[in-house]
Protein backbone atom coordinates (compact mmCIF):
# COMPACT_ATOMS: atom_id res chain seq x y z
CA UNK A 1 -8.64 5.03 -16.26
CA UNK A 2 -8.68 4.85 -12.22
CA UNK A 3 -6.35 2.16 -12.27
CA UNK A 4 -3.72 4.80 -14.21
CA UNK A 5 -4.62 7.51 -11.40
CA UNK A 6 -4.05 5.31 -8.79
CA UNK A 7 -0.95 4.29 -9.68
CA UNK A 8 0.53 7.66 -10.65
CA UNK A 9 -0.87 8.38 -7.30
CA UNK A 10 1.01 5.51 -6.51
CA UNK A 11 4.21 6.91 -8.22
CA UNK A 12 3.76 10.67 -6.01
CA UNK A 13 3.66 8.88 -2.38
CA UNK A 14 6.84 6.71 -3.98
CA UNK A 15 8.58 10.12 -5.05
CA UNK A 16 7.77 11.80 -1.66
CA UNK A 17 8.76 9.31 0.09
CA UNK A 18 12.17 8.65 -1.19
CA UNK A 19 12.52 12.67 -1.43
CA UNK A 20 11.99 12.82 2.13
CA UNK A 21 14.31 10.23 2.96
CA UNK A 22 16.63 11.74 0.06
CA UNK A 23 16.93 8.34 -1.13
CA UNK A 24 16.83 8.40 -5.46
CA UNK A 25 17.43 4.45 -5.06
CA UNK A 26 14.64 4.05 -3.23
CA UNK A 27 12.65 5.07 -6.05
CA UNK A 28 13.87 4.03 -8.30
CA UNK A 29 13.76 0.06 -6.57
CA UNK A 30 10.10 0.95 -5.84
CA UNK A 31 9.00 1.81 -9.16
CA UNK A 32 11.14 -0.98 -11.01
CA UNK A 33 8.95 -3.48 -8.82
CA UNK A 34 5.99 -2.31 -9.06
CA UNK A 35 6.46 -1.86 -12.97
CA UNK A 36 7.91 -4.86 -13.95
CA UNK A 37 6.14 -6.79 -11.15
CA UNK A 38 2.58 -5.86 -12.72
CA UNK A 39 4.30 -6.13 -16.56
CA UNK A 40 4.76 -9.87 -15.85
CA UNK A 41 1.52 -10.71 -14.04
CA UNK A 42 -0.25 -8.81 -16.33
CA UNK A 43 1.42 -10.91 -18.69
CA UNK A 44 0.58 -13.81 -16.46
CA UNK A 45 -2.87 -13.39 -16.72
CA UNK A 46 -3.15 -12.80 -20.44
CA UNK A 47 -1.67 -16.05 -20.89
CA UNK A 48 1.28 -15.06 -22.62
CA UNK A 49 3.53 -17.06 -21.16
CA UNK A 50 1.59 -20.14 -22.14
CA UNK A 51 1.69 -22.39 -25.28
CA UNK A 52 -1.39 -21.46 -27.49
CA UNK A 53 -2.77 -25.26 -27.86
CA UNK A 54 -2.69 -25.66 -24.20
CA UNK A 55 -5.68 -27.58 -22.93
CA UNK A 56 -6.95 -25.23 -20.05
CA UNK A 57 -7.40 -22.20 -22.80
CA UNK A 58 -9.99 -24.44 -24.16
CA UNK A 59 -11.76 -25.57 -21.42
CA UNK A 60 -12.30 -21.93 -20.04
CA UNK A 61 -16.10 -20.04 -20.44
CA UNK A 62 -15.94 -16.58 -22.22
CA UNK A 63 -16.80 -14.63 -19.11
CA UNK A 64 -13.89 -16.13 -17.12
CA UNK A 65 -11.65 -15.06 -19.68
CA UNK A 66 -12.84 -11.90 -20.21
CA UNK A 67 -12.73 -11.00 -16.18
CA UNK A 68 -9.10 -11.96 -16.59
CA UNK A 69 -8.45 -9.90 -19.44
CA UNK A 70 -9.86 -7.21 -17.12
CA UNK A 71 -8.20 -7.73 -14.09
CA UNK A 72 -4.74 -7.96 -16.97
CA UNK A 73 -5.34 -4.51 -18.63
CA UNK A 74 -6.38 -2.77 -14.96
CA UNK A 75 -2.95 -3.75 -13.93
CA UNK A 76 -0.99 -3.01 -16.96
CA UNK A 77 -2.69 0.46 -16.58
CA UNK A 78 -1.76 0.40 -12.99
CA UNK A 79 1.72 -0.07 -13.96
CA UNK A 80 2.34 2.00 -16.86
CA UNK A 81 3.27 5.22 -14.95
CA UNK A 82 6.07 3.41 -13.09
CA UNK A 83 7.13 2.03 -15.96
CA UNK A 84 7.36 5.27 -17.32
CA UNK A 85 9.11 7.10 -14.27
CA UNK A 86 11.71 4.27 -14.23
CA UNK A 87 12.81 4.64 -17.95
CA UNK A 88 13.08 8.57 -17.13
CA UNK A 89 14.56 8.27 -13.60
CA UNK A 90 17.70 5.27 -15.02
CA UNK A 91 17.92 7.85 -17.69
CA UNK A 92 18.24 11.43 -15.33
CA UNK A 93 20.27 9.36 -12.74
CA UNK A 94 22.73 7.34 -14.70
């Protein structure tokens, strides 16, 4: 849960910023890297992107994979809001 606050806080300095600048791009390029960029390493991490029988999934201890399932969700959670305010923001400024 405070990885989700701190990246809608995240998402607030992004929006004040580009208001302030009166820049809607601006936001919208920050949140679509920050979103997708912590989609794919979360992604990363899980090991999705791997093949299933791949010999260094077998060799690691439960407690190493747990941390990184950790460290995964954190930053999924991280970057859910900007995910979020992306989708909305494409679909108010398109």
């Amino acid at each position: 849960m405070k990885s989700f606050i701190l990246g809608f806080l995240l998402l607030i300095v992004a929006f004040l910023t580009s208001w302030l600048i009166t820049s809607a791009e601006l936001f919208l390029i920050i949140t679509a890297i920050i979103g997708v960029g912590g989609l794919l390493v979360s992604g990363l991490l899980l090991g999705t992107f791997q093949w299933r029988n791949d010999p260094n999934h077998f060799q690691e201890d439960q407690s190493t994979r747990n941390k990184r399932s950790s460290w995964a969700t954190s930053l999924f959670l991280f970057s859910f809001p900007h995910l979020i305010a992306v989708f909305v923001g494409l679909y108010l400024y398109v």
